[in-house]
Structure formats: structure tokens, C-alpha cells
Protein backbone atom coordinates (compact mmCIF):
# COMPACT_ATOMS: atom_id res chain seq x y z
CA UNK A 1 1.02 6.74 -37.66
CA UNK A 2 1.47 4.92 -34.47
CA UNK A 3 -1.20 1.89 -33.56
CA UNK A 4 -3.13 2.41 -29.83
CA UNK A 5 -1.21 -0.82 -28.95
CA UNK A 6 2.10 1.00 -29.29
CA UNK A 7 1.30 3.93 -28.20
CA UNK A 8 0.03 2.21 -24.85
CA UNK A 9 2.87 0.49 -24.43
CA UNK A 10 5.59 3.19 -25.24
CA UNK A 11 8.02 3.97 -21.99
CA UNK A 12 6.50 6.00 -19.54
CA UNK A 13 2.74 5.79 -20.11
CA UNK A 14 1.87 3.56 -17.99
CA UNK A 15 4.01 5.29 -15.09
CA UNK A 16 2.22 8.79 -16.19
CA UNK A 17 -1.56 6.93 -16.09
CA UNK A 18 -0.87 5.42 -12.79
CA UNK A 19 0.51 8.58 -11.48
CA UNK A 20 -2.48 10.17 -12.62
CA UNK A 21 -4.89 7.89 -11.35
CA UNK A 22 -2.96 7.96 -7.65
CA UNK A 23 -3.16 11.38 -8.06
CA UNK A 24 -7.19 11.55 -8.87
CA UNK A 25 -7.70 9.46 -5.71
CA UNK A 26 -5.94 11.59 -3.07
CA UNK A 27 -7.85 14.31 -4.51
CA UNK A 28 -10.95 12.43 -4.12
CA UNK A 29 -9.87 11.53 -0.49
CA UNK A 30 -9.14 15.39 0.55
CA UNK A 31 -12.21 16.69 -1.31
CA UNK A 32 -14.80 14.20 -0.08
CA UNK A 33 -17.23 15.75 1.67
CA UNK A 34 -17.59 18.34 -1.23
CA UNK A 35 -18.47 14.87 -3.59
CA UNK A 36 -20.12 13.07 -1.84
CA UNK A 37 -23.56 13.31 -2.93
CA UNK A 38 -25.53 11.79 0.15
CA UNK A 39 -24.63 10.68 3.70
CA UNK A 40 -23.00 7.48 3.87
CA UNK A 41 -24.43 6.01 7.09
CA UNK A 42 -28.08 7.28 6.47
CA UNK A 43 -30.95 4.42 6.23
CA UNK A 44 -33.66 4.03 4.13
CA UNK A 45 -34.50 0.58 3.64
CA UNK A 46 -37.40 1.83 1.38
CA UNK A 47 -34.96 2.23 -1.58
CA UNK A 48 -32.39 -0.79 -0.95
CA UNK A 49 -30.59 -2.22 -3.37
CA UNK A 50 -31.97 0.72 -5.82
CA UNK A 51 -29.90 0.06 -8.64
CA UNK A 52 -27.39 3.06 -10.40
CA UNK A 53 -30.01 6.03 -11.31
CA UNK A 54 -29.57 9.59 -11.74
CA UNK A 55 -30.11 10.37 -8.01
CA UNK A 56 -28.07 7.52 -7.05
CA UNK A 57 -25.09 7.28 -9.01
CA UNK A 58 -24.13 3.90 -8.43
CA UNK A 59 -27.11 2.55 -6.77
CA UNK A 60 -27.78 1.57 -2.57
CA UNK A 61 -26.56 -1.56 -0.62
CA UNK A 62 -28.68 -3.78 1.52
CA UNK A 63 -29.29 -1.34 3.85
CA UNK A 64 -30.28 1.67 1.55
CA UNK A 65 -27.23 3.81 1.63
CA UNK A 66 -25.68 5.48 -0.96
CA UNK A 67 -22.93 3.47 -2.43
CA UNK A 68 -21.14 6.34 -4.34
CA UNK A 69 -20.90 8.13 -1.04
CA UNK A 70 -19.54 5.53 0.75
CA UNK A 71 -17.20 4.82 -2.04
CA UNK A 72 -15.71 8.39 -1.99
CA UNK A 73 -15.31 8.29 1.45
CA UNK A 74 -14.34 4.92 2.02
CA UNK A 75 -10.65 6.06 0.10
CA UNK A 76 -9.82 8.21 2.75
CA UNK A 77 -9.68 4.76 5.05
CA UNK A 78 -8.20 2.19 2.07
CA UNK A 79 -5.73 4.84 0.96
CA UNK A 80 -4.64 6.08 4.57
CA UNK A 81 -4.31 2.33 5.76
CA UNK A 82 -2.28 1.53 2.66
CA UNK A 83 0.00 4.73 3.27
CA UNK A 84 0.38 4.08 7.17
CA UNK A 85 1.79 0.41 6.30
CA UNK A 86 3.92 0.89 3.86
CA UNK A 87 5.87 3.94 5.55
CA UNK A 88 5.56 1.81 8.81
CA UNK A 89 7.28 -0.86 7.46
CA UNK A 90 10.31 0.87 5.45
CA UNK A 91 10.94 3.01 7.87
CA UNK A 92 11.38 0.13 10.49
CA UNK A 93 12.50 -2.05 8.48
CA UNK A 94 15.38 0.66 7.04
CA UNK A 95 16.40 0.95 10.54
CA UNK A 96 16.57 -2.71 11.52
CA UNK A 97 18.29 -3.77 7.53
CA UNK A 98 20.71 -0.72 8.01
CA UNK A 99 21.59 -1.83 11.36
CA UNK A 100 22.26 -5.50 10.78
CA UNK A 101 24.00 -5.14 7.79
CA UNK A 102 26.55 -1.83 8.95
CA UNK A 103 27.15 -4.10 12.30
CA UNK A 104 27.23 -7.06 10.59
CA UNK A 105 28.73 -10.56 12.85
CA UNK A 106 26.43 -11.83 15.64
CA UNK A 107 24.22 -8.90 15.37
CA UNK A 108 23.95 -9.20 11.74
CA UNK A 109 22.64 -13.09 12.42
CA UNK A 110 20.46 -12.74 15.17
CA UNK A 111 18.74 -9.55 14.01
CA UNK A 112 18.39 -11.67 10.06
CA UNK A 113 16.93 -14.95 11.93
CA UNK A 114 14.41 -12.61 13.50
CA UNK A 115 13.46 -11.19 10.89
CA UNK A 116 13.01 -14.49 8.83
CA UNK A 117 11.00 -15.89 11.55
CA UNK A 118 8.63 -13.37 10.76
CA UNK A 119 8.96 -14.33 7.04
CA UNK A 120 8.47 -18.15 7.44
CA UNK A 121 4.54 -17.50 8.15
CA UNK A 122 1.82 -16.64 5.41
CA UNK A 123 1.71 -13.28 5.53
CA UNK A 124 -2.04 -13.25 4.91
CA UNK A 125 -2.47 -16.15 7.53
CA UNK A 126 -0.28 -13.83 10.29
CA UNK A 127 -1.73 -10.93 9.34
CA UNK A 128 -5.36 -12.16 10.32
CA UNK A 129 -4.10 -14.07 13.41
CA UNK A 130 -2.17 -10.80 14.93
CA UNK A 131 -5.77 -8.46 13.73
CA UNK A 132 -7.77 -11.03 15.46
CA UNK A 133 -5.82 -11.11 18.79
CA UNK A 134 -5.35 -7.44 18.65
CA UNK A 135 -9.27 -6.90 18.17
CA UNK A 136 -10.94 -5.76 15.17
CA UNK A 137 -10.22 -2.34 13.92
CA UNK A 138 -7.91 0.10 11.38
CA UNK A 139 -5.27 0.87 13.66
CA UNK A 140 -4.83 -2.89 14.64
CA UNK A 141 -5.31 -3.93 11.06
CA UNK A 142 -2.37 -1.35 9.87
CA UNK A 143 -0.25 -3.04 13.33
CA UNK A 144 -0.95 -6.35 12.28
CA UNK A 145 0.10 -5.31 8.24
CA UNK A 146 3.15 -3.24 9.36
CA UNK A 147 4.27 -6.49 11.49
CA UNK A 148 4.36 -8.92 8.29
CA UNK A 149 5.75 -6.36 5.83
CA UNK A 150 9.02 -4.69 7.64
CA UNK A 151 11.06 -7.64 7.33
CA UNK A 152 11.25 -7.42 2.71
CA UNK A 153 12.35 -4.19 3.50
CA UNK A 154 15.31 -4.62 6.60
CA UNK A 155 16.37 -7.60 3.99
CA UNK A 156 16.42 -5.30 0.72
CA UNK A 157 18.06 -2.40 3.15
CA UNK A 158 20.47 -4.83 4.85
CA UNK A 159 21.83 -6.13 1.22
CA UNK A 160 22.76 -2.71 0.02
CA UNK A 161 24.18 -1.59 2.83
CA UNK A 162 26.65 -4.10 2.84
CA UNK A 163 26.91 -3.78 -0.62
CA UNK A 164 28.03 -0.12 0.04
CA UNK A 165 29.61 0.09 3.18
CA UNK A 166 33.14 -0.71 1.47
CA UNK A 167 33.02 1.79 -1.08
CA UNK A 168 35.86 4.29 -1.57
CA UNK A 169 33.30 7.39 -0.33
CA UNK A 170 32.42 5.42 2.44
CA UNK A 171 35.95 4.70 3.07
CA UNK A 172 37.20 8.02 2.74
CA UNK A 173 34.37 9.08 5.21
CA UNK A 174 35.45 7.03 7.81
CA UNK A 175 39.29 8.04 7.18
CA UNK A 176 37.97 11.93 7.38
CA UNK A 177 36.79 10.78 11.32
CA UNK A 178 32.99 10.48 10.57
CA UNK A 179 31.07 8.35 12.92
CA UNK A 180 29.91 5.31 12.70
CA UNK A 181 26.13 7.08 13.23
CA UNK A 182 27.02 9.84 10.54
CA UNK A 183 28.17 7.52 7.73
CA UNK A 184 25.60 4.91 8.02
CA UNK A 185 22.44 7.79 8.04
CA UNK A 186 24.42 10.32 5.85
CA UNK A 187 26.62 8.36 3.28
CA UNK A 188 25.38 4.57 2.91
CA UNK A 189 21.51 4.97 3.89
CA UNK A 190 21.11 8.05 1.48
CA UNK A 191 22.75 6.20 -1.53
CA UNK A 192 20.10 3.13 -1.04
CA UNK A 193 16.52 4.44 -1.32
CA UNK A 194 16.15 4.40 -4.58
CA UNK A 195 15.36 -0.04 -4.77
CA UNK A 196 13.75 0.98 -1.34
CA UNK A 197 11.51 3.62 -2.73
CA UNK A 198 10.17 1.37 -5.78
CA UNK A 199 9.24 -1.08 -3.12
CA UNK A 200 7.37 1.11 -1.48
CA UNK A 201 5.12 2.31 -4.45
CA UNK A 202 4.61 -1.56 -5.54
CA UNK A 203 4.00 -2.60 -2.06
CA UNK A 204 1.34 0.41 -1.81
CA UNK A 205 -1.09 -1.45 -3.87
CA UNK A 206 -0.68 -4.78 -2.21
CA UNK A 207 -1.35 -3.16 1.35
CA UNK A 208 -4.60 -1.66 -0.14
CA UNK A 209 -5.49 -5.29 -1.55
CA UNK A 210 -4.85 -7.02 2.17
CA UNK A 211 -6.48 -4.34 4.03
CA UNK A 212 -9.59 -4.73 1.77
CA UNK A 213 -9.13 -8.90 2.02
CA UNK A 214 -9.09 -8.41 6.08
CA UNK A 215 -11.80 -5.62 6.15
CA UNK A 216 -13.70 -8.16 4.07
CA UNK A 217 -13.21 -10.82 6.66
CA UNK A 218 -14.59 -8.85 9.32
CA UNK A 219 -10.84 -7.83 10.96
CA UNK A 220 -10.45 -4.17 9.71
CA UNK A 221 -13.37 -1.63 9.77
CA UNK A 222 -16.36 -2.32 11.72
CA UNK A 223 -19.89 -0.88 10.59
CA UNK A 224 -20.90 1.43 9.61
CA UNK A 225 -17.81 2.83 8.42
CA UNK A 226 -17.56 2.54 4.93
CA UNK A 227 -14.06 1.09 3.72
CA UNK A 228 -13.63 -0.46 0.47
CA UNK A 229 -13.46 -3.99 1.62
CA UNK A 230 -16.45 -4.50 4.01
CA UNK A 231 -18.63 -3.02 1.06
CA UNK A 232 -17.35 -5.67 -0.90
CA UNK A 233 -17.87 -8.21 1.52
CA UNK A 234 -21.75 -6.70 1.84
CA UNK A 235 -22.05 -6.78 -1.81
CA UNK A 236 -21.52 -10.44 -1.64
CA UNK A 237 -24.51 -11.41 0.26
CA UNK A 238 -26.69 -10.40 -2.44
CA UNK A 239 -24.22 -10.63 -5.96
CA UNK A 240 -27.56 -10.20 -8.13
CA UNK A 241 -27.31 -6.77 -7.38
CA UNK A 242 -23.91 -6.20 -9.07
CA UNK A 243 -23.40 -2.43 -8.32
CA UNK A 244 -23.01 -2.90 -3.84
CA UNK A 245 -19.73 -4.73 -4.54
CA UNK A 246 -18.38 -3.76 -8.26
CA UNK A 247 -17.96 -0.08 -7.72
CA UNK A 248 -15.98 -0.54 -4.32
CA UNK A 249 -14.40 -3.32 -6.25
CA UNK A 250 -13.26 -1.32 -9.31
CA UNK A 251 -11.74 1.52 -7.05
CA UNK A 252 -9.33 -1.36 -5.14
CA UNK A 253 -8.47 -2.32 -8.56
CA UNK A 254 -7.75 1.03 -10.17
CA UNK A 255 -5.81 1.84 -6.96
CA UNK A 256 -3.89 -0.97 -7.06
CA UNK A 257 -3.19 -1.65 -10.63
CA UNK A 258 -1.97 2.41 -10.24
CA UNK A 259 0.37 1.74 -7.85
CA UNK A 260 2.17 -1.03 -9.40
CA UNK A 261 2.03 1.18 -13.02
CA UNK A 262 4.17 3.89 -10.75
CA UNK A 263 6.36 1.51 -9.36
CA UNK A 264 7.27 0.01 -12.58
CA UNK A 265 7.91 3.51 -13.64
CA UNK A 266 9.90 4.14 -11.03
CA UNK A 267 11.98 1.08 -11.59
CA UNK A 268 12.62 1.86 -15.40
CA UNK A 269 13.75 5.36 -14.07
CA UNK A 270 16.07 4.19 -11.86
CA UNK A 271 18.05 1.54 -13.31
CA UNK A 272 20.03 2.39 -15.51
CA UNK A 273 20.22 -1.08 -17.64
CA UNK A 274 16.58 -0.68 -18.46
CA UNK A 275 17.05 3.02 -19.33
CA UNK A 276 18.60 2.04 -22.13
CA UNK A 277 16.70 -0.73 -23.46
């Protein structure tokens, strides 16, 4: 009879739980005003920092809101941001990685320097100084995340692409009179999402952890709007009332520990090598 410990750790388990978790919180996302059990910007300072109770699920924040409310709703913002960068950045950055590396020469050096001078900053540090100059908000937030993050995935894109663009189909493509358009967006591009894709899913979780970091520093959603981050950040004016910023804090955690369980999964799938380990 197989242990827990085996069974847990047995191929494809942790790519199923993490799908399933994902899963649970777009669901919770769509279907949020139908959970949500109270408003999440109504006052009541009479019952702050009321701790978890049956009519309060898991408890009120300084200000007497509900904090399961604002935790159900405040996916729809910490997902969507997370979503919004990530695509953001792969699709810009497939463009710009296929570009440079199918053109290859000068254009292939000036477009790579570019992109590394984007590289050679913290991300973290750039992303707050870009948010910050921009103005405080989710759509400059995702901007400022988007700007940071393109250039892993025009690097990634740019190495397979001139891995690939001297293979025979690519070859016989061009010998067959296809442009140079056509076999870079039908033949070479195609062939390459696969590393691309996996990035994506890791990279999912890790936009949902900045967000929260910058929302928690006072860059991404303003108040009241309840996102993930600033109810952290509220939570940790007053930490001997554990439930304000542990609940938001678990669902950043289950999100992103998800996303990196799919990604892994993902990975496994499609290599080959560890296929057959």
C-alpha cells in the first residue's frame, strides 16, 4: 500500500492540485458577488477587528469590513493583474525575441542591448520607480510589471528561434517561396511556445506576488478597493489581530504556490528527457 509521502509526490499530482486550485480561484473570481457574504466597502467601526465568527467568516479589518468579502473579491483584481502581465509581456516580448533573433546582425544586437538594459535594474526596484512616476493605480502597476518582465521572454523567444530557423522544415519553407513574415509566424514561432508557455504559468504566480508587494507599498490599488496586497499591508498595522492579513495572505500563497505546481507540470509534460525519468 502506497505511503501519503509517495503518493504526494508521484508525477502529476502536484500539476493536477495546482490546476485545481487555479481553477477554484477563477471560479471564485467570476462567481463573486454570489459569495460574497457582505459588502466589502461598508463601515461599521462598532465591530472592528471582530475576530472569525459565524457571521463573519474570517473576521473585520480596522475599519469594520468584512474580510471574507473583500477577500473574494479582491481575486478578481490579484488574478486579473497577474493575467494582464504575463500575456503583456510574452506577447511583446515574442514579438521583439522573434524579431531579433529571425533578423539577426545589427538588429539582432541593438534590439538584445535594449532589452538587457532593461534587465540590468532590480526588477522590484524598477517596477516601483516606473508605478510611482506613472501614479498609483492597477493599470499603471500592470504597465510598470509588463515593462520589467518582456525582456526573459524576447531572450527565451530569441534563443529558439535561432535555434530553429536553420532547420530542414524551415529550409524547405523558404525553398517552397514562403515569406520571410509567413515562416517566422507560421513555421519557427509555432514550434517554440511550448518553453514559452511554461514560463508563462511560473511567471503567473510571481506577477501575483509583485503586484501584492507594490499594492502593499501603496503603488497598486488605492482604497477602498480591496486587492490582496493592501489588505495585507492593513493587516500589518495591527498583527495581534491575525485574521486582517493571514486570510488575504494565504490566498497569494495558494495562488502562487498553484501556479508554479502547473508550471512544473507543464515542464515535465513537455520535455521529453524528464518524461522518461
Amino acid at each position: 500500500m502506497k505511503t501519503f509521502s509517495s503518493f504526494i509526490t508521484q508525477k502529476g499530482f502536484l500539476f493536477k492540485l495546482g490546476l485545481f486550485i487555479c481553477t477554484m480561484w477563477i471560479i471564485i473570481a467570476f462567481f463573486a458577488p454570489f459569495i460574497a457574504t457582505h459588502s466589502t466597502i461598508a463601515q461599521d467601526l462598532s465591530i472592528r477587528y471582530l475576530g472569525p465568527s459565524a457571521s463573519h467568516f474570517f473576521g473585520t479589518d480596522e475599519l469594520g469590513r468584512d474580510v471574507f468579502s473583500r477577500v473574494i473579491y479582491g481575486s478578481r483584481i490579484s488574478l486579473t493583474a497577474g493575467i494582464i502581465t504575463v500575456v503583456s509581456a510574452f506577447l511583446f516580448g515574442l514579438l521583439f525575441g522573434g524579431i531579433a533573433g529571425y533578423k539577426g546582425g545589427i538588429i539582432d544586437e541593438v534590439m538584445m542591448r535594449f532589452s538587457e538594459l532593461i534587465m540590468a535594474f532590480p526588477p522590484l526596484i524598477l517596477a516601483m520607480v516606473i508605478a510611482a512616476a506613472l501614479g498609483p493605480s492597477v493599470f499603471n502597476t500592470v504597465i510598470a510589471m509588463a515593462i520589467i518582465w518582456w525582456p526573459n521572454y524576447a531572450r527565451l523567444m530569441r534563443s529558439m528561434v535561432i535555434s530553429l530557423k536553420e532547420s530542414e522544415y524551415v529550409t524547405a519553407s523558404r525553398a517552397m517561396g514562403a515569406s520571410h513574415l509567413r515562416v517566422l509566424f507560421l513555421e519557427i514561432i509555432p514550434n517554440s511556445l511550448g518553453s514559452l508557455l511554461v514560463m508563462v504559468t511560473l511567471d503567473l504566480g510571481n506577477a501575483i506576488l509583485m503586484f501584492a508587494g507594490l499594492s502593499f507599498l501603496g503603488l497598486g490599488t488605492q482604497p477602498p478597493t480591496p486587492e490582496w496586497g493592501s489588505m495585507v499591508s492593513g493587516g500589518a498595522e495591527a498583527m495581534h489581530n491575525w485574521w486582517v492579513s493571514t486570510f488575504p495572505g494565504l490566498a497569494i500563497f495558494s495562488v502562487a504556490i498553484a501556479a508554479n505546481f502547473v508550471g512544473d507540470g507543464l515542464r515535465d509534460f513537455l520535455d521529453p528527457k524528464l518524461k522518461n525519468e
